[in-house]
PDB file of N, CA and C in Angstrom:
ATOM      1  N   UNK A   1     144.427 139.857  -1.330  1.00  0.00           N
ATOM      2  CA  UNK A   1     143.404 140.482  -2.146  1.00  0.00           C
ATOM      3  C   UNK A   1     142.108 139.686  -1.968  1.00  0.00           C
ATOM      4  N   UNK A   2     141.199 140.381  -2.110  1.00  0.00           N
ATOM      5  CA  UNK A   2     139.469 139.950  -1.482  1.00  0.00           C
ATOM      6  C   UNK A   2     138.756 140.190  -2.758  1.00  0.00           C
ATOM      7  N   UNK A   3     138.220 138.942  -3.345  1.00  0.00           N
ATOM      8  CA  UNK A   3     137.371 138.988  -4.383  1.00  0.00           C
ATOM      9  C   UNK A   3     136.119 138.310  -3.674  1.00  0.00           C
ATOM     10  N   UNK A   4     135.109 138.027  -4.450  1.00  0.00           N
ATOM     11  CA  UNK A   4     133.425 137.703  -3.959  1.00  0.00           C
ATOM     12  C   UNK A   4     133.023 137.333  -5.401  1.00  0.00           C
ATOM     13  N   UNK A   5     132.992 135.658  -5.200  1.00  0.00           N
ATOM     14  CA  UNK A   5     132.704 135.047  -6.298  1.00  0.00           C
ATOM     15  C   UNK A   5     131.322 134.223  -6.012  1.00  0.00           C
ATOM     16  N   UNK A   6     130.896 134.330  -6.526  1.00  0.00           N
ATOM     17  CA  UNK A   6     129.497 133.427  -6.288  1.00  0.00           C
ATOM     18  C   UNK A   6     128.863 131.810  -7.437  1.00  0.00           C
ATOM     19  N   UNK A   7     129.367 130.801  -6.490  1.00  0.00           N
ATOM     20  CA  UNK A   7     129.378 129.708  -7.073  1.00  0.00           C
ATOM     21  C   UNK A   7     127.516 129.125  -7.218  1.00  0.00           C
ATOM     22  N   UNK A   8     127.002 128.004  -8.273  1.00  0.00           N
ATOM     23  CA  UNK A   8     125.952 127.993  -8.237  1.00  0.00           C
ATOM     24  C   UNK A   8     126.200 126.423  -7.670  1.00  0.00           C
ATOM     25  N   UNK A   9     125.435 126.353  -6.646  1.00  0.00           N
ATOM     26  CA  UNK A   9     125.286 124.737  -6.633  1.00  0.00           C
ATOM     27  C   UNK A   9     124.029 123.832  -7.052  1.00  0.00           C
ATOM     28  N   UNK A  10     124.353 122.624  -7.444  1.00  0.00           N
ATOM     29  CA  UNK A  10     123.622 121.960  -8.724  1.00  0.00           C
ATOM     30  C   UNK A  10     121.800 122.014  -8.253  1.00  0.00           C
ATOM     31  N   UNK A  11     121.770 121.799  -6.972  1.00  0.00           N
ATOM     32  CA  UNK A  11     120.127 122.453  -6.128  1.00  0.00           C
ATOM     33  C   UNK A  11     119.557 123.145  -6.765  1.00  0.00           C
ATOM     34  N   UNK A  12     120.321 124.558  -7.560  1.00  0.00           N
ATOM     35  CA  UNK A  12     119.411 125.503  -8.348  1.00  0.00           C
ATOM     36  C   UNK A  12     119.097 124.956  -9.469  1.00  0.00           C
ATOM     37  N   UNK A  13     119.602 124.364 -10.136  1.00  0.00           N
ATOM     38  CA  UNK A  13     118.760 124.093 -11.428  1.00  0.00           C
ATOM     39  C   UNK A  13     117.691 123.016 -11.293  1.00  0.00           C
ATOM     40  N   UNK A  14     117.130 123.023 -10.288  1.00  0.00           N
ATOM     41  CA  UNK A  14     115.276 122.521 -10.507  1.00  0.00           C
ATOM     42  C   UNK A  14     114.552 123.781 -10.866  1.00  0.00           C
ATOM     43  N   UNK A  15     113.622 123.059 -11.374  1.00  0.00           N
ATOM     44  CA  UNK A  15     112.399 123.707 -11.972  1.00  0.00           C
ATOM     45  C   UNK A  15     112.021 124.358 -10.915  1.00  0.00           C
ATOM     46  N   UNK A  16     111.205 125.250 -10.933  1.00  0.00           N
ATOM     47  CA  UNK A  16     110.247 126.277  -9.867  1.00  0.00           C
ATOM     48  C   UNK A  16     109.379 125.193  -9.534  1.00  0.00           C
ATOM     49  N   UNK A  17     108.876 125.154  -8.792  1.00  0.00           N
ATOM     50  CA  UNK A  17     107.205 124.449  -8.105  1.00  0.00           C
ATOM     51  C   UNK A  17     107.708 123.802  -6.544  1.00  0.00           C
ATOM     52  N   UNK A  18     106.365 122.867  -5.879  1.00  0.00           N
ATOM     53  CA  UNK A  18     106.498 122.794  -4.990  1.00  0.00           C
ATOM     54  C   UNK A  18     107.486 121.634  -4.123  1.00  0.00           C
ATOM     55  N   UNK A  19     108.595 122.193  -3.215  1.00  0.00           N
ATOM     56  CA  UNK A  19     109.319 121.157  -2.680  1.00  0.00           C
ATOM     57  C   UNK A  19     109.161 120.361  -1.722  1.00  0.00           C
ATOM     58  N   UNK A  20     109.021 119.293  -1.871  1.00  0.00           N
ATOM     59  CA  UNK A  20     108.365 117.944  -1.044  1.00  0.00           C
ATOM     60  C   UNK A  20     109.586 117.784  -0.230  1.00  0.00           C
ATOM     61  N   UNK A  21     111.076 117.492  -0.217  1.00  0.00           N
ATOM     62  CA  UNK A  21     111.852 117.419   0.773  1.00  0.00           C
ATOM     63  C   UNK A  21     112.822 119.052   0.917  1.00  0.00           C
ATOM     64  N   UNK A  22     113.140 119.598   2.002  1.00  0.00           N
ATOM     65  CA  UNK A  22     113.945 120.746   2.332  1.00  0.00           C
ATOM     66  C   UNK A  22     115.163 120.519   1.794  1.00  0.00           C
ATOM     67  N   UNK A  23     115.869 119.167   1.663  1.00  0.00           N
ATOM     68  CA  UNK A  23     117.687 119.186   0.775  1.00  0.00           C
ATOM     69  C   UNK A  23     117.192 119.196  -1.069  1.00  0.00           C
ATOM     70  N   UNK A  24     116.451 120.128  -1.412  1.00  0.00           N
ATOM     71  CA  UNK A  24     115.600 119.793  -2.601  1.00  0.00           C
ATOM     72  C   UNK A  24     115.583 121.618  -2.640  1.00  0.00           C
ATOM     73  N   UNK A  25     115.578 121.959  -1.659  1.00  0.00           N
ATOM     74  CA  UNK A  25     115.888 124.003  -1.571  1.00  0.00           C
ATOM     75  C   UNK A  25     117.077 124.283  -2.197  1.00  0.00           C
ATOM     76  N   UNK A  26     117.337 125.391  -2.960  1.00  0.00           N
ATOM     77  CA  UNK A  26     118.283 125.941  -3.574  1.00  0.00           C
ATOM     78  C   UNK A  26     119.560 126.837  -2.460  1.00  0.00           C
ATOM     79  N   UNK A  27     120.358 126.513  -3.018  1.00  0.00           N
ATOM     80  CA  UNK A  27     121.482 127.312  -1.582  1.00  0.00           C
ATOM     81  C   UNK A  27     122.300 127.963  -2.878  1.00  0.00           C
ATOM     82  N   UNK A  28     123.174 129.001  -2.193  1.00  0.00           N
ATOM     83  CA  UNK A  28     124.486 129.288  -3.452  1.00  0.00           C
ATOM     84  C   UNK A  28     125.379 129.599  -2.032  1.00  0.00           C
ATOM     85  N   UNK A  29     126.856 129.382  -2.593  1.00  0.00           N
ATOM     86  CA  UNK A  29     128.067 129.096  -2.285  1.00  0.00           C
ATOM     87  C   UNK A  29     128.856 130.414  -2.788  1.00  0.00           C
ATOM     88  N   UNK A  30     129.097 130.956  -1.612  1.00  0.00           N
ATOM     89  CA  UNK A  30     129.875 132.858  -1.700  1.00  0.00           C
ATOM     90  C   UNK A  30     131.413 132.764  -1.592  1.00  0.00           C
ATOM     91  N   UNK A  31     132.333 132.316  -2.600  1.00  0.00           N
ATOM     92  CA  UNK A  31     133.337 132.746  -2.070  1.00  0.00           C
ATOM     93  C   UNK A  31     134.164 134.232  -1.847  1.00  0.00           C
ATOM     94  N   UNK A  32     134.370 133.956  -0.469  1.00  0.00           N
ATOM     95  CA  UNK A  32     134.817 134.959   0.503  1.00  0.00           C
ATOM     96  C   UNK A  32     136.380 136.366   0.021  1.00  0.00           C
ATOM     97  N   UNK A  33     137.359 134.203  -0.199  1.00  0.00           N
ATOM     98  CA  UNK A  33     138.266 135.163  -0.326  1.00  0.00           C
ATOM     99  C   UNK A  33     138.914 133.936  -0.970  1.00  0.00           C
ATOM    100  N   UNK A  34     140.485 134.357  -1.843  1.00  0.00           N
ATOM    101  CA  UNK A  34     141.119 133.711  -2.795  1.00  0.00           C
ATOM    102  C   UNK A  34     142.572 134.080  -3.066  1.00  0.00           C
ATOM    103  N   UNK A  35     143.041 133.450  -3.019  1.00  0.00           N
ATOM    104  CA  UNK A  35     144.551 133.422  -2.810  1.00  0.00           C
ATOM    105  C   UNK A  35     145.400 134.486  -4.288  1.00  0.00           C
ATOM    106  N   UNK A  36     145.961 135.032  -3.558  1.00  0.00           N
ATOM    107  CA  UNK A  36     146.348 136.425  -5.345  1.00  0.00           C
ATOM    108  C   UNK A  36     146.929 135.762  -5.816  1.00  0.00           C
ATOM    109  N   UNK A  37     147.352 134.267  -5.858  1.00  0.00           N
ATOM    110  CA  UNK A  37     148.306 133.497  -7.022  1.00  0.00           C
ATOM    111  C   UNK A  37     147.601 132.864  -7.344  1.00  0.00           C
ATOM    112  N   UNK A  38     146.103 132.804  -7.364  1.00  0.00           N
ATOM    113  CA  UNK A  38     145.574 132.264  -7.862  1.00  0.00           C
ATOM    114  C   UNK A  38     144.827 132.787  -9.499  1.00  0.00           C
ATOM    115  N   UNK A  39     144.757 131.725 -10.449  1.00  0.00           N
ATOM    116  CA  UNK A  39     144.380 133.314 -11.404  1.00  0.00           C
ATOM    117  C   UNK A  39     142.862 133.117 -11.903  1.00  0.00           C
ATOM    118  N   UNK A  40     142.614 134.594 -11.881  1.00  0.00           N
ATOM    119  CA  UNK A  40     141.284 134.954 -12.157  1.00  0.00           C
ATOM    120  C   UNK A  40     140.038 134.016 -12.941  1.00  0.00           C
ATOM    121  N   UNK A  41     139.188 133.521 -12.270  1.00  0.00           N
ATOM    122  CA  UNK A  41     138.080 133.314 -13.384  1.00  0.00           C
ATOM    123  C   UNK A  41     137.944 133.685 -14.707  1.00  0.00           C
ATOM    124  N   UNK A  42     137.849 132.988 -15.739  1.00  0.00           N
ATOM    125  CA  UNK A  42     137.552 134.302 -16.846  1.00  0.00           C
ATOM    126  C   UNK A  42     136.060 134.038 -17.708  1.00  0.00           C
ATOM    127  N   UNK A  43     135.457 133.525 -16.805  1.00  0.00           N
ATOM    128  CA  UNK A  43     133.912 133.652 -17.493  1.00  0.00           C
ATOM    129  C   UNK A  43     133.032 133.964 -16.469  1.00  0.00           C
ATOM    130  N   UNK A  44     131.756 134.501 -16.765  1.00  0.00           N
ATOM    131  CA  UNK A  44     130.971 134.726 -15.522  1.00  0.00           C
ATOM    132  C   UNK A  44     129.742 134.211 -16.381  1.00  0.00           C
ATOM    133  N   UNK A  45     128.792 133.014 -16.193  1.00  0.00           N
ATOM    134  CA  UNK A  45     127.560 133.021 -16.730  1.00  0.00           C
ATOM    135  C   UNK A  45     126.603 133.377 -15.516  1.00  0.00           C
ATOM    136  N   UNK A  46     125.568 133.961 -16.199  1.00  0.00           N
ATOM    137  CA  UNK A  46     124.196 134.394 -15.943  1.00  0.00           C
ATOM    138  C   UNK A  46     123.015 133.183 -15.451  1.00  0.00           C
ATOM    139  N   UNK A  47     122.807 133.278 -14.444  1.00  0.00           N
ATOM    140  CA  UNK A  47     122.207 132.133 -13.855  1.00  0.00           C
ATOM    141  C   UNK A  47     120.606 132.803 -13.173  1.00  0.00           C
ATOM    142  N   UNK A  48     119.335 131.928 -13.325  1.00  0.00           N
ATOM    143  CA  UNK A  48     118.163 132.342 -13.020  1.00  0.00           C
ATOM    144  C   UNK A  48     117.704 131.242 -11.582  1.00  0.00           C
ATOM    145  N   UNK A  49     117.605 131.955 -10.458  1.00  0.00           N
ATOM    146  CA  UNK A  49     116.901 131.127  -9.579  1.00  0.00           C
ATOM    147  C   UNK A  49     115.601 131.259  -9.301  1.00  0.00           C
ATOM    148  N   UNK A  50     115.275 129.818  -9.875  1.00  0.00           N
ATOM    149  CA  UNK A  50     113.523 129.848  -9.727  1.00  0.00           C
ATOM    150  C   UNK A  50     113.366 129.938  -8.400  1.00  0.00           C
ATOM    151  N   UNK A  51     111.889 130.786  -7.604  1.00  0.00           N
ATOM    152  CA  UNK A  51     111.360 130.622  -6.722  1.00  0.00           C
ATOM    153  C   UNK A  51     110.940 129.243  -6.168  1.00  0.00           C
ATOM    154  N   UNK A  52     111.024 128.843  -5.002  1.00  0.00           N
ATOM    155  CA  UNK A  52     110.369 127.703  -4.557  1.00  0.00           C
ATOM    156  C   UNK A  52     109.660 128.317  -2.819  1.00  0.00           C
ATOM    157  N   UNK A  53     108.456 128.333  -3.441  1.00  0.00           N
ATOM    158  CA  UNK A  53     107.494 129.011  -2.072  1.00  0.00           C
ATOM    159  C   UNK A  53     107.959 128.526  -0.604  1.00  0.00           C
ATOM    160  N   UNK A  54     108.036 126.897  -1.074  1.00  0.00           N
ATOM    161  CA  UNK A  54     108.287 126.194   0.261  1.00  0.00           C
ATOM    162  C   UNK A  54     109.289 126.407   0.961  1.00  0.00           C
ATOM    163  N   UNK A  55     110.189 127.112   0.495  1.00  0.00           N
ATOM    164  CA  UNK A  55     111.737 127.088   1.111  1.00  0.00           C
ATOM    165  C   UNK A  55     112.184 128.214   2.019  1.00  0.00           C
ATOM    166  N   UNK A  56     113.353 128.534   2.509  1.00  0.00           N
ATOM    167  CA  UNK A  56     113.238 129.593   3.283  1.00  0.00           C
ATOM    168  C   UNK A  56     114.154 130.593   2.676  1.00  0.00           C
ATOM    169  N   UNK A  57     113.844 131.503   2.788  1.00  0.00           N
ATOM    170  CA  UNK A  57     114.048 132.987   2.173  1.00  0.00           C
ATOM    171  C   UNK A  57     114.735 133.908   2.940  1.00  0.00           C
ATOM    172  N   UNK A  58     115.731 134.825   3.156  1.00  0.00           N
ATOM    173  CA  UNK A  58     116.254 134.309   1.849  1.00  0.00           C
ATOM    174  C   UNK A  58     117.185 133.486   1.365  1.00  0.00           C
ATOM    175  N   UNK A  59     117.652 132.828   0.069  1.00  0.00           N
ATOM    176  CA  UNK A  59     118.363 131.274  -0.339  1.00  0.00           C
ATOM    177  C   UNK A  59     119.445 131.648   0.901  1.00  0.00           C
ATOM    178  N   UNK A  60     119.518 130.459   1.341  1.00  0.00           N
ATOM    179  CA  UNK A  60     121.020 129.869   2.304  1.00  0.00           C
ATOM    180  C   UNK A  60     122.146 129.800   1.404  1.00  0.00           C
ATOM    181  N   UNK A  61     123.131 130.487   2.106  1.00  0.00           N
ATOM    182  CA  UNK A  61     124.211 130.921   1.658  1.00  0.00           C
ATOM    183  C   UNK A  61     125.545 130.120   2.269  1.00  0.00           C
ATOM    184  N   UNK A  62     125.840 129.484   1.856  1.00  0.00           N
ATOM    185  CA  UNK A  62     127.577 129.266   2.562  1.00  0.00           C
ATOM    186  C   UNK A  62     128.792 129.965   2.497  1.00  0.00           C
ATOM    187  N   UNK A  63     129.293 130.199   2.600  1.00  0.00           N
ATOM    188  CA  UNK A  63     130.933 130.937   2.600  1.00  0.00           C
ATOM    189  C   UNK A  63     131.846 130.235   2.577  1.00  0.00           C
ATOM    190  N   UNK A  64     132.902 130.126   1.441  1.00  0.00           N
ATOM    191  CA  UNK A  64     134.230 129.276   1.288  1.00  0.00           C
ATOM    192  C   UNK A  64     135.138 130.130   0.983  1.00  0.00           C
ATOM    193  N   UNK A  65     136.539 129.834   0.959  1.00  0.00           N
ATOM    194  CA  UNK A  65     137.598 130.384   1.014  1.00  0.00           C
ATOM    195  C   UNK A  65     138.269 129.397   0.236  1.00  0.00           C
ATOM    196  N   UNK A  66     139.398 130.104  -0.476  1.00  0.00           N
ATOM    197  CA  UNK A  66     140.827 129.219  -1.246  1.00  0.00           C
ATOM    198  C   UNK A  66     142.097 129.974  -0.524  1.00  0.00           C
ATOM    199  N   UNK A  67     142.294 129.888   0.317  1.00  0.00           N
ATOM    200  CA  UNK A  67     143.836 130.718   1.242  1.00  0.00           C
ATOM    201  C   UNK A  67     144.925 129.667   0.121  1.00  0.00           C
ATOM    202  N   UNK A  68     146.088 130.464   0.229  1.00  0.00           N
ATOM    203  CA  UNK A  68     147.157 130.050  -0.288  1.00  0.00           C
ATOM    204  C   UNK A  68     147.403 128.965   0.569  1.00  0.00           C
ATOM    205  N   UNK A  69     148.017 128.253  -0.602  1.00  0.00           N
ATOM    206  CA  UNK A  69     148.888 126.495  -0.115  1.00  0.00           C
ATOM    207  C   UNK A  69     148.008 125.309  -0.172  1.00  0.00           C
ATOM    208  N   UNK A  70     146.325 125.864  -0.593  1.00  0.00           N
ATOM    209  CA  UNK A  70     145.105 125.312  -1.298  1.00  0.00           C
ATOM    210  C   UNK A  70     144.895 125.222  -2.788  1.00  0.00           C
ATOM    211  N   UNK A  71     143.890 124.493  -2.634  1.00  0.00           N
ATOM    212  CA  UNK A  71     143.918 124.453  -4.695  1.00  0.00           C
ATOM    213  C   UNK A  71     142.998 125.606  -4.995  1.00  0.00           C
ATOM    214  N   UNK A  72     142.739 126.315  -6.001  1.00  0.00           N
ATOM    215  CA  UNK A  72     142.638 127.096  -6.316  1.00  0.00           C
ATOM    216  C   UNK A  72     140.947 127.070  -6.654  1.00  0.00           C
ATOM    217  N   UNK A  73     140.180 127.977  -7.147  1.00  0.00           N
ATOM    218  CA  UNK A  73     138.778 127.910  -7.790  1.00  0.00           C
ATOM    219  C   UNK A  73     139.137 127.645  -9.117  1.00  0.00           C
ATOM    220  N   UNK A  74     138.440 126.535  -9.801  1.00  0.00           N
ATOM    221  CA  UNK A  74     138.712 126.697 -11.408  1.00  0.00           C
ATOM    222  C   UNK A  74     136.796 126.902 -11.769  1.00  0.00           C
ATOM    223  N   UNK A  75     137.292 127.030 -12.953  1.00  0.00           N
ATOM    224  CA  UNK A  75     135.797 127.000 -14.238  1.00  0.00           C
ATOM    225  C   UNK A  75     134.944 127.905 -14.039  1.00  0.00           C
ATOM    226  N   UNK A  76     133.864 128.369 -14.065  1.00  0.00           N
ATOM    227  CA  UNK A  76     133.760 129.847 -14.234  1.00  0.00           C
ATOM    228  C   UNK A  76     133.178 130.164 -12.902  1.00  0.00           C
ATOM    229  N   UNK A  77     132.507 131.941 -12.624  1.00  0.00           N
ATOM    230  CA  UNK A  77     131.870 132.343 -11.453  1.00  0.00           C
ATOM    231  C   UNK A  77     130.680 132.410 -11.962  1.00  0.00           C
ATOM    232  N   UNK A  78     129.194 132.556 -11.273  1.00  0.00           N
ATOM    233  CA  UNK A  78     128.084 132.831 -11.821  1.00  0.00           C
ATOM    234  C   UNK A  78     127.735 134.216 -11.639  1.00  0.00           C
ATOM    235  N   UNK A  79     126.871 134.276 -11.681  1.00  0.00           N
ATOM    236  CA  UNK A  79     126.204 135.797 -11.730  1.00  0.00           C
ATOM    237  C   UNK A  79     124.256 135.220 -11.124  1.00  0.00           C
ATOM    238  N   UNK A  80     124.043 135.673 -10.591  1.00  0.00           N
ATOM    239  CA  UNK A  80     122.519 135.403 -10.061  1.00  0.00           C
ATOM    240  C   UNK A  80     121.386 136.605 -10.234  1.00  0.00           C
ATOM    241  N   UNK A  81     120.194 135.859 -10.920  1.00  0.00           N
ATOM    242  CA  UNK A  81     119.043 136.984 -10.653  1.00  0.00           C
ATOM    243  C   UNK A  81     118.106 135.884 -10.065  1.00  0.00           C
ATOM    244  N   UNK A  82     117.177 136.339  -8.925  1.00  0.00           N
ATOM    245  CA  UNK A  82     116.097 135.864  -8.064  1.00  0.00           C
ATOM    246  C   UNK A  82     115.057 136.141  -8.486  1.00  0.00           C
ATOM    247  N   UNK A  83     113.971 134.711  -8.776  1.00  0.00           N
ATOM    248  CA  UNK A  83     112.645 135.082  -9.753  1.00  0.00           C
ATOM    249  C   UNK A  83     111.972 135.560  -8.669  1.00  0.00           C
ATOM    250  N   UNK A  84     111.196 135.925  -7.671  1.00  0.00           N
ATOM    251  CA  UNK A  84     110.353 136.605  -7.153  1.00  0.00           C
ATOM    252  C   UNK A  84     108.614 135.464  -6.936  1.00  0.00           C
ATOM    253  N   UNK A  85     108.757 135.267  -5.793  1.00  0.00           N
ATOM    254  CA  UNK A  85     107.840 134.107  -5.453  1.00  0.00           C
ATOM    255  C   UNK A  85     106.488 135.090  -5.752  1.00  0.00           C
ATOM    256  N   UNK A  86     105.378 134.286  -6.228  1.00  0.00           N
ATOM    257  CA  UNK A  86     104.086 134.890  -6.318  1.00  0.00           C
ATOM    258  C   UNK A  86     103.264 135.273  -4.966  1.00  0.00           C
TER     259      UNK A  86
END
């Protein structure tokens, strides 16, 4: 079974404005796929990604997987809205 969970990594929670180093850019973390014995998330919070002009667009994405005979995803999934650079 194929779920699409979208993890936030700690990068997003800076403030909006201008980024002086590129590992200072916001990325989020897509998981792909997840093992059916694994059990469900059961929270989803609502997460805001500030714009950062300097960075590249759109946010860099990684892709992870939990295949069976791995540890599992714990603690919750996010949910994302994109503030819209000026």
């Amino acid at each position: 079974m194929w779920r699409l969970v979208a993890v936030l990594v700690p990068a997003l929670i800076h403030n909006a404005g201008a980024v002086t180093n590129p590992r200072d850019c916001p990325t989020v973390t897509s998981t792909v796929s997840v093992c059916p014995s694994c059990l469900p998330m059961g929270c989803v919070i609502p997460t805001v990604v500030p714009c950062h002009p300097d960075c590249p667009k759109p946010v860099p994405t990684m892709m992870t997987r939990f295949p069976c005979g791995e540890r599992c995803p714990g603690a919750c999934s996010k949910s994302y809205s994109f503030m819209p650079c000026p």
